[in-house]
N, C-alpha and C. Protein backbone atom coordinates (compact mmCIF):
# COMPACT_ATOMS: atom_id res chain seq x y z
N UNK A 1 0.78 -1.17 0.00
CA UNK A 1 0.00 0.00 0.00
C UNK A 1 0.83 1.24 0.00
N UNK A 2 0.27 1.90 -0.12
CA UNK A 2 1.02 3.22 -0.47
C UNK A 2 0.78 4.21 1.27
N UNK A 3 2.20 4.86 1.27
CA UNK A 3 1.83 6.01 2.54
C UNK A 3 0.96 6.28 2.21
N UNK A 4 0.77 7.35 3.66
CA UNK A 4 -1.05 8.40 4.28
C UNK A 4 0.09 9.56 3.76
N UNK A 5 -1.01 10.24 3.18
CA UNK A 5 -0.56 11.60 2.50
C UNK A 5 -0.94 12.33 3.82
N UNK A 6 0.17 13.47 4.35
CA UNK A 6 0.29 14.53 5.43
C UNK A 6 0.04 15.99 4.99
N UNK A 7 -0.95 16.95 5.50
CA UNK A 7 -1.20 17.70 5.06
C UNK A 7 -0.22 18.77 5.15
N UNK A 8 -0.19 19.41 4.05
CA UNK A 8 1.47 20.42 4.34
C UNK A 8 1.39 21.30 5.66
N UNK A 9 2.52 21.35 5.65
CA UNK A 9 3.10 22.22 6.77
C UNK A 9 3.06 23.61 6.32
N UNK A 10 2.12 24.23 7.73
CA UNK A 10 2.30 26.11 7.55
C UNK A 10 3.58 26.43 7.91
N UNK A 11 3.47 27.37 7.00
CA UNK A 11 5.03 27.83 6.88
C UNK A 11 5.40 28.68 7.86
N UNK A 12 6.22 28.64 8.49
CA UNK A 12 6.66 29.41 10.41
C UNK A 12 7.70 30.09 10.17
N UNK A 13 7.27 31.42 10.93
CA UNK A 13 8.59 32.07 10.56
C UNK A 13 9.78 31.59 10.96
N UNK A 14 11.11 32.02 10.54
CA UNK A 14 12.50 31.54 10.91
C UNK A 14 12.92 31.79 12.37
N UNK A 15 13.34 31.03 13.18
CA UNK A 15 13.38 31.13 14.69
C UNK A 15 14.60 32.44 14.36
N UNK A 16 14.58 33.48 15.56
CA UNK A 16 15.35 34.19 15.93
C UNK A 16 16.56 33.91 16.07
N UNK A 17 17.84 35.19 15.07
CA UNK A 17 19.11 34.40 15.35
C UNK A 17 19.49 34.68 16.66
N UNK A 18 19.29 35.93 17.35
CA UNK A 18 19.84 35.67 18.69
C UNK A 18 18.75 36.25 19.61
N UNK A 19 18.89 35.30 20.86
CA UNK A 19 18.12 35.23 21.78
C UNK A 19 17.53 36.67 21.65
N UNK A 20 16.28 36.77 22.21
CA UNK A 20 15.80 38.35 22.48
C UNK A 20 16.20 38.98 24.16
N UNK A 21 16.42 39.86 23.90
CA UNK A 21 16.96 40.72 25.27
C UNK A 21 15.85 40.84 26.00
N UNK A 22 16.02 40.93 27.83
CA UNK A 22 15.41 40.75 28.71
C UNK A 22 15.18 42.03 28.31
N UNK A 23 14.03 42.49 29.01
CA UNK A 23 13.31 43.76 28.94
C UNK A 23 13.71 44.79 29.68
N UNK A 24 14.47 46.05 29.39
CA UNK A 24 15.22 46.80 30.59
C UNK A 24 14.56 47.50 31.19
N UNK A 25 15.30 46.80 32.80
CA UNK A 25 14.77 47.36 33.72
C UNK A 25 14.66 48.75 34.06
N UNK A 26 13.65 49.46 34.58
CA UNK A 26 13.08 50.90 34.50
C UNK A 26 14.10 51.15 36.26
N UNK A 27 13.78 52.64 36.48
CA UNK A 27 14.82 53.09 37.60
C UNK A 27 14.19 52.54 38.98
N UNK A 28 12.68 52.38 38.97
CA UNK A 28 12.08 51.60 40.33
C UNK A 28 12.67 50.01 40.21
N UNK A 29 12.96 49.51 39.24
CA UNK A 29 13.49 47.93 39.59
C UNK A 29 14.51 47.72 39.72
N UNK A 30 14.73 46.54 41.02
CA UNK A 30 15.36 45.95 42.14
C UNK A 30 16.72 46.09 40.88
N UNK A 31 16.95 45.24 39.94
CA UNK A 31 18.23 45.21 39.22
C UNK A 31 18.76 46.49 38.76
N UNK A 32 17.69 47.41 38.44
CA UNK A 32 18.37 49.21 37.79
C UNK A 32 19.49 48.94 37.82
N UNK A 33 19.99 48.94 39.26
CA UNK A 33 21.05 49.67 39.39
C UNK A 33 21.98 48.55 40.55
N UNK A 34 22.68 47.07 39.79
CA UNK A 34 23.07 45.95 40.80
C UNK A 34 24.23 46.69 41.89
N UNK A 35 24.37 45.93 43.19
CA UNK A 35 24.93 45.88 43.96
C UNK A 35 26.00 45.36 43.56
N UNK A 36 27.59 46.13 44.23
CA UNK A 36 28.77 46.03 43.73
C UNK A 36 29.04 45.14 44.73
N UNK A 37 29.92 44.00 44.24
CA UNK A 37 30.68 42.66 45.48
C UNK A 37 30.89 43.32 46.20
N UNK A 38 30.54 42.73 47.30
CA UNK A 38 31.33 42.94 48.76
C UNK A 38 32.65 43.10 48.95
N UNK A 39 33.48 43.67 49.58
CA UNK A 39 34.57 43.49 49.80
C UNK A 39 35.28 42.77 50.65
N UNK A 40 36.38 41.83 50.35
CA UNK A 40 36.07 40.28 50.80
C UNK A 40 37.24 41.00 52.55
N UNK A 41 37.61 41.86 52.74
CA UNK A 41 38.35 42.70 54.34
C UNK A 41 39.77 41.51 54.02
N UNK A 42 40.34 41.97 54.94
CA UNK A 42 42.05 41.22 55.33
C UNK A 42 41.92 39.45 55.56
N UNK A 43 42.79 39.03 54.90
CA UNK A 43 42.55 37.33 55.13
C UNK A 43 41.99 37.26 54.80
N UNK A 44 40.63 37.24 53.73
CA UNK A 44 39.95 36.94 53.07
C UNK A 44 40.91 36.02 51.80
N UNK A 45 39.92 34.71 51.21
CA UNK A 45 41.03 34.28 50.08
C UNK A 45 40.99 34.97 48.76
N UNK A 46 39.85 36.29 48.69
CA UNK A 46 39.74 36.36 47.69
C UNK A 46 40.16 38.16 47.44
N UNK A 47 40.23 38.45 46.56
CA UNK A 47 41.01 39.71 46.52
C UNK A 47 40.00 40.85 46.16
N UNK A 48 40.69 42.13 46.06
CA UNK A 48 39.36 43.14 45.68
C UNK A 48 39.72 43.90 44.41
N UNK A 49 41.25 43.68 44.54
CA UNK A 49 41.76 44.39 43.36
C UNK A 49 42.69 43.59 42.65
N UNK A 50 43.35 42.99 41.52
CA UNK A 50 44.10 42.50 40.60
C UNK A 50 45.12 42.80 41.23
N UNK A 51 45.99 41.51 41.42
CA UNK A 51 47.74 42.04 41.27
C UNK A 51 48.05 42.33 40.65
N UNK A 52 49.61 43.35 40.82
CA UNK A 52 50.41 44.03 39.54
C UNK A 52 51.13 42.75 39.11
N UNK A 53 51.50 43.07 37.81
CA UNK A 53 52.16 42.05 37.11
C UNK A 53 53.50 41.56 38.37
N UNK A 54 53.92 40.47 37.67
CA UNK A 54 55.34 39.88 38.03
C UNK A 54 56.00 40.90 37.72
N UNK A 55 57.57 41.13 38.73
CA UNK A 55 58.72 41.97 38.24
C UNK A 55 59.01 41.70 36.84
N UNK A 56 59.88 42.25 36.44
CA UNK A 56 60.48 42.01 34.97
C UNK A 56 59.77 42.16 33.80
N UNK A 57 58.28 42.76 33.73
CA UNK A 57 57.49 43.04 32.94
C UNK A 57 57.90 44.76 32.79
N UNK A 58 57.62 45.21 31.37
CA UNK A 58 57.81 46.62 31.78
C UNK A 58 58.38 46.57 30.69
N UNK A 59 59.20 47.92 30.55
CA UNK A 59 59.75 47.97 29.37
C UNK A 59 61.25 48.35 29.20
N UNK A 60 61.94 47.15 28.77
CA UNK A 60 63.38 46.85 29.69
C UNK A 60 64.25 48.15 28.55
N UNK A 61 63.29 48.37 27.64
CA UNK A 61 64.48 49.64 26.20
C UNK A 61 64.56 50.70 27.17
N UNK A 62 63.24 51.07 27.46
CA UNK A 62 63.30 52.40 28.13
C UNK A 62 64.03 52.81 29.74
N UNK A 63 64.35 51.51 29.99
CA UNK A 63 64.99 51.27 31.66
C UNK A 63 66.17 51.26 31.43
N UNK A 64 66.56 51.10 30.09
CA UNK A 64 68.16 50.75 29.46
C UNK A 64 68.43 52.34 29.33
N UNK A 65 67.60 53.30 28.33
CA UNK A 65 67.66 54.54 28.07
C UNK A 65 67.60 55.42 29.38
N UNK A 66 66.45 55.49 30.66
CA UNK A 66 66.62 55.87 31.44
C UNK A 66 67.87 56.07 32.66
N UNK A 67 68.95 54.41 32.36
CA UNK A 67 69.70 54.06 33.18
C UNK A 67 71.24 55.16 32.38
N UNK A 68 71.42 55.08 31.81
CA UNK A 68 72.10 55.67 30.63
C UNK A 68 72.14 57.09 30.74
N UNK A 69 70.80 57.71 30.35
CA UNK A 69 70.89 59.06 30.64
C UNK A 69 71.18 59.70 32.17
N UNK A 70 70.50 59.32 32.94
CA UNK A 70 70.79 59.23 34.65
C UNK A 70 72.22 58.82 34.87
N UNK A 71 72.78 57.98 34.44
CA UNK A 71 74.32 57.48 34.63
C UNK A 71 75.48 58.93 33.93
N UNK A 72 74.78 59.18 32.92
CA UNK A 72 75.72 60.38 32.13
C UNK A 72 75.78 61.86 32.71
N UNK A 73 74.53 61.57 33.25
CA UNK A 73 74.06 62.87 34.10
C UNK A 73 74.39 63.37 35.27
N UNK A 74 74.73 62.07 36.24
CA UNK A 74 75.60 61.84 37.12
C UNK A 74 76.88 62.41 36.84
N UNK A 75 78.12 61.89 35.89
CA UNK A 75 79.06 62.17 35.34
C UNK A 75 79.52 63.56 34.89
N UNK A 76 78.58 64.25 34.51
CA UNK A 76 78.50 65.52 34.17
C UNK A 76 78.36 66.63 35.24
N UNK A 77 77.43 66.21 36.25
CA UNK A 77 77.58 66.75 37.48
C UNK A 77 78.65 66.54 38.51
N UNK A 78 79.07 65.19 38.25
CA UNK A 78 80.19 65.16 39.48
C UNK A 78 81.50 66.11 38.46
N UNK A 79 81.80 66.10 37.22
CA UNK A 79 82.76 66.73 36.62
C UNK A 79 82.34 68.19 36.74
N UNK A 80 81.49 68.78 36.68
CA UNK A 80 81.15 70.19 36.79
C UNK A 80 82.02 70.66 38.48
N UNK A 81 81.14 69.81 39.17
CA UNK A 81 81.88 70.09 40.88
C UNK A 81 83.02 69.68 41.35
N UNK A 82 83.85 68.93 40.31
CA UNK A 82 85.37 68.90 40.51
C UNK A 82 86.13 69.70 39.66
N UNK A 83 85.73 70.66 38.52
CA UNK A 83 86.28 70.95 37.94
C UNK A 83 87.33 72.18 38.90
N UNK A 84 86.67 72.88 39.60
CA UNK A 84 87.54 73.55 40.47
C UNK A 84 88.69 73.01 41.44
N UNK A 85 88.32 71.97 41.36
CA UNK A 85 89.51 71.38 42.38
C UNK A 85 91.09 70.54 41.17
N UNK A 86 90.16 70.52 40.05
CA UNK A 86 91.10 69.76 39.00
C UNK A 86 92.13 71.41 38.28
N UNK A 87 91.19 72.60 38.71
CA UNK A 87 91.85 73.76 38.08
C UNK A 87 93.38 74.58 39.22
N UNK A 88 93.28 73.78 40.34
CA UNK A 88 94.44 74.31 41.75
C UNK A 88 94.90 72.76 41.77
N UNK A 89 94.74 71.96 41.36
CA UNK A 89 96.02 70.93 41.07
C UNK A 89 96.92 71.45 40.15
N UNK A 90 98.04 70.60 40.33
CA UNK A 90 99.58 70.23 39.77
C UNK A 90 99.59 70.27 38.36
N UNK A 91 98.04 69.61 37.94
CA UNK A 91 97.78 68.82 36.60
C UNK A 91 97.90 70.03 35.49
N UNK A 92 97.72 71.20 35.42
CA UNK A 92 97.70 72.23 34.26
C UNK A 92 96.37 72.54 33.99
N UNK A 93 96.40 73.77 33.37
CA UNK A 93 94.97 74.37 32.53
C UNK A 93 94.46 73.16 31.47
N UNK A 94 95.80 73.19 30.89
CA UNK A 94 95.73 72.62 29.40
C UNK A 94 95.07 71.33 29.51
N UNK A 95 95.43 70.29 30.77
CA UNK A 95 95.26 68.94 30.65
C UNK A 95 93.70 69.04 31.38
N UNK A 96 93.53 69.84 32.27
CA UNK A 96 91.62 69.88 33.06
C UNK A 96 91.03 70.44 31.73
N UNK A 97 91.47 71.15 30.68
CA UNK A 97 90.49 71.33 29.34
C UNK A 97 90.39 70.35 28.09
N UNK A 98 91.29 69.33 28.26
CA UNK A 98 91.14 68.13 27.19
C UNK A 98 90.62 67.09 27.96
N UNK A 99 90.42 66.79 29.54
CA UNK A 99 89.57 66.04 30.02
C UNK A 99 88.16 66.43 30.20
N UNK A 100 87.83 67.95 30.08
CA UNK A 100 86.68 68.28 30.14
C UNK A 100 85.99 68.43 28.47
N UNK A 101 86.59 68.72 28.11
CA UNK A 101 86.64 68.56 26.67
C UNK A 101 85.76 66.99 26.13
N UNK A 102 87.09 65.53 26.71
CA UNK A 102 86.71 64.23 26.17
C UNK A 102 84.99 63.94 26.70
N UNK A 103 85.04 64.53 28.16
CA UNK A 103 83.80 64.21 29.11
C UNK A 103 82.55 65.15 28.23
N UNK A 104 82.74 65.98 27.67
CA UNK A 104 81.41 66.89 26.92
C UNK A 104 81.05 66.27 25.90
N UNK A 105 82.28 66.24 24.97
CA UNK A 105 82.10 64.89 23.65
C UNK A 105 81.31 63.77 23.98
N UNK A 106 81.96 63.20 25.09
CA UNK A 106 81.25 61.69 25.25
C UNK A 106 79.82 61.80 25.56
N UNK A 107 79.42 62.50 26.85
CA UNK A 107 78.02 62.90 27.17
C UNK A 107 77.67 63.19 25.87
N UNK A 108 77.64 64.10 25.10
CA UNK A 108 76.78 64.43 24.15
C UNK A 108 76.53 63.02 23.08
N UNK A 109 77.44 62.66 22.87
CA UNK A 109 76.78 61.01 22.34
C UNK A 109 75.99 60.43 23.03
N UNK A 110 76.55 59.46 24.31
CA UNK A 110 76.07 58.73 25.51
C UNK A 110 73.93 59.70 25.52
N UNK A 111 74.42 60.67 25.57
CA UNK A 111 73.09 61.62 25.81
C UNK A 111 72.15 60.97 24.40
N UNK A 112 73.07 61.33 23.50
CA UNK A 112 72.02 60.78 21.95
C UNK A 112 71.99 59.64 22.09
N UNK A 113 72.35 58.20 22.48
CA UNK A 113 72.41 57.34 22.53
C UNK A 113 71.08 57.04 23.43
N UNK A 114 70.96 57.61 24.66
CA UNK A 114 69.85 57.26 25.30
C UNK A 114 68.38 57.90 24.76
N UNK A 115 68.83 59.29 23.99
CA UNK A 115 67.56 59.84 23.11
C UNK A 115 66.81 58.68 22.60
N UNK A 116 67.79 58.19 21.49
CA UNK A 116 67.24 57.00 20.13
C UNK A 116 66.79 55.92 21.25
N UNK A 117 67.59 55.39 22.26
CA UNK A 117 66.75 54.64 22.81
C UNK A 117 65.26 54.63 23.84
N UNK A 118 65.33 55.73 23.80
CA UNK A 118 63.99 56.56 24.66
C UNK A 118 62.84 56.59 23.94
N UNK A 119 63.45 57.08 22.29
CA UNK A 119 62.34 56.97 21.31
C UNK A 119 62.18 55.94 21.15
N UNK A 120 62.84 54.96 20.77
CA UNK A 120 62.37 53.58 20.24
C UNK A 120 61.31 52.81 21.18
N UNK A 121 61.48 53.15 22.57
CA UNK A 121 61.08 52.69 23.75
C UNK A 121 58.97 53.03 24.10
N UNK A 122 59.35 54.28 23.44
CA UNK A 122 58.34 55.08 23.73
C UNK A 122 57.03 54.34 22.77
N UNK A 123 58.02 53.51 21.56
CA UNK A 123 57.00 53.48 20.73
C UNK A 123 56.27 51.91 20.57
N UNK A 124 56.65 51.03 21.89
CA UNK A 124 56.28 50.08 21.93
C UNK A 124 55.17 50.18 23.25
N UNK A 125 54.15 48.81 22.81
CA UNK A 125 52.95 48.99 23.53
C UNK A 125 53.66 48.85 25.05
N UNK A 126 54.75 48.75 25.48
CA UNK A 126 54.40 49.08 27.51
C UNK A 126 54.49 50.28 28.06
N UNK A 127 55.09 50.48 29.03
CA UNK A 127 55.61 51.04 29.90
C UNK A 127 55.98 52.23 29.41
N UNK A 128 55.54 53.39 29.67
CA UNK A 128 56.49 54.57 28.82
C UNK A 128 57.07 55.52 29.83
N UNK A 129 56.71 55.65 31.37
CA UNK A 129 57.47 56.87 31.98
C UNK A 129 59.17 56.88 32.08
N UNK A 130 59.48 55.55 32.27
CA UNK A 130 61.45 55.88 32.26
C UNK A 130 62.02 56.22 30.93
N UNK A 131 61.02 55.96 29.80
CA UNK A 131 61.70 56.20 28.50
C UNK A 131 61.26 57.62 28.43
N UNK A 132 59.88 58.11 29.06
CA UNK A 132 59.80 59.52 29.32
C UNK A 132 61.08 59.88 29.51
N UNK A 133 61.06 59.84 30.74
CA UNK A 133 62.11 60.86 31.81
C UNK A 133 63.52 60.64 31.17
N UNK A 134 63.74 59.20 30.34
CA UNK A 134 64.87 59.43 29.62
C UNK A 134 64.96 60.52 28.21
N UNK A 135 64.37 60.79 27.47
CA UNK A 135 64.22 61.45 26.73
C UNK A 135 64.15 62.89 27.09
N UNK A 136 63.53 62.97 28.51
CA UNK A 136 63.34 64.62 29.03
C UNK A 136 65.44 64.84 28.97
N UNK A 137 65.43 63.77 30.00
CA UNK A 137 67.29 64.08 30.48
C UNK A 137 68.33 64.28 29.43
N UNK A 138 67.85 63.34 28.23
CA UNK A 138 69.12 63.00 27.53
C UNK A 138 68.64 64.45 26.21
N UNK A 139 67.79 64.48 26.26
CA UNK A 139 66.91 65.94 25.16
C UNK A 139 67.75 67.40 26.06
N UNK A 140 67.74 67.61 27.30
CA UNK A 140 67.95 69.08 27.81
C UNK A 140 69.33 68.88 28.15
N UNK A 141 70.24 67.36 28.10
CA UNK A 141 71.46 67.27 28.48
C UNK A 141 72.27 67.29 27.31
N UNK A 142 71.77 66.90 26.04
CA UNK A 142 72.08 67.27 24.56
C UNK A 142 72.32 68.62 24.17
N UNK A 143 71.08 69.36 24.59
CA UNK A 143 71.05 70.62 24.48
C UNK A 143 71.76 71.73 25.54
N UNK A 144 72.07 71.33 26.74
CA UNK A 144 72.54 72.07 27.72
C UNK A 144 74.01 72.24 26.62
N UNK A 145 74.51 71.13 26.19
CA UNK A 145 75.79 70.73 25.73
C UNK A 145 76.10 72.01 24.82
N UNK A 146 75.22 71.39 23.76
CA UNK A 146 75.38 72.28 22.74
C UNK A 146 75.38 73.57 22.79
N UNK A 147 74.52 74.32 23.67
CA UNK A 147 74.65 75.82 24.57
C UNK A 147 75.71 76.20 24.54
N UNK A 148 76.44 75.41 25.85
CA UNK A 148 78.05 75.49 26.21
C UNK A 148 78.95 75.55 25.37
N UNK A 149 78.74 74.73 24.77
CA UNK A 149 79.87 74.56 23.39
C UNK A 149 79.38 76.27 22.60
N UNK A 150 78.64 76.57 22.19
CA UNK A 150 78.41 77.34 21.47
C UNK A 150 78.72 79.25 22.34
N UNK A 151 78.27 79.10 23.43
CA UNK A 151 78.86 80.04 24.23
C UNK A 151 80.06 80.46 24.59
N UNK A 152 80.81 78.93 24.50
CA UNK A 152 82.44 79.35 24.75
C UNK A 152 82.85 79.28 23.57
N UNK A 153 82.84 79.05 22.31
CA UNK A 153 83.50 79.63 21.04
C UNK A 153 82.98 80.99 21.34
N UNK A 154 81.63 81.20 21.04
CA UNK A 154 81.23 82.81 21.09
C UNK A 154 82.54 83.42 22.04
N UNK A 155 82.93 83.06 23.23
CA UNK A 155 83.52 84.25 24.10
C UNK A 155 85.06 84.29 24.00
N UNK A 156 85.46 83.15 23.26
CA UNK A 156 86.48 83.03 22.02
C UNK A 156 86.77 84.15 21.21
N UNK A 157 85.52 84.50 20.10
CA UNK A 157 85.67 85.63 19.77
C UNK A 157 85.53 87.11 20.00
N UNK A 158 84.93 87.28 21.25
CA UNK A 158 84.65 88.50 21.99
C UNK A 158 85.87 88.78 22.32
């Protein structure tokens, strides 16, 4: 024998692709406005705020650039405040002005050296204040340089 013929199927609309949203709650209902976790107090196992990362996260270019410029900066200051004591030694005019001389040269590299690395530092997604503060130091210790240099030729020719 042959199948029972089934009468067609009404055609239904297409089920919803995504769930429908609960109906939002107005400012009189209990959810408006939920209650923030408790705060779990001292000895509690559970915390209230995220730990900071592990050490050694951060951004090791700009700690390299910061360490650098701060190290040169140092150098430049302790040579500024000995220079008087290097000018009433034994040693000569001549020889406290080719050591102050090598020490201006070098800073002013050492100084650009921590610039480029301050920038490079700056431009990766971490950490940016030591590559800041390196760039502030090694930018006004570049330029202090160049001042100097340019002031004492000037009084050269005066």
């Amino acid at each position: 024998m042959s199948e029972p013929v089934q009468p067609p199927a009404a055609h239904l609309p297409a089920a919803p692709q995504y769930p429908a949203a609960p109906p939002y709650p107005g400012p009189g209902h209990p959810q408006a406005h939920p209650a923030a976790p408790p705060y779990p107090g001292p000895g509690h196992p559970q915390q209230a705020y995220p730990t900071t990362p592990a050490a050694g996260t951060g951004n090791p270019l700009g700690r390299a650039a910061f360490i650098i410029a701060i190290v040169t900066l140092a150098i430049n200051l302790f040579s500024s405040l000995a220079r008087p004591y290097f000018y009433t030694a034994s040693v000569g005019y001549d020889a406290v002005m080719v050591l102050d001389n090598l020490i201006g040269v070098a800073s002013f590299f050492v100084y650009g050296l921590a610039l480029v690395l301050g920038f490079i530092a700056v431009r990766r997604a971490t950490a940016h204040l030591l590559a800041g503060i390196a760039i502030g130091v090694a930018g006004a210790g570049m330029i202090g340089l160049a001042f100097t240099w340019i002031t004492v030729t000037l009084y050269r020719f005066l």
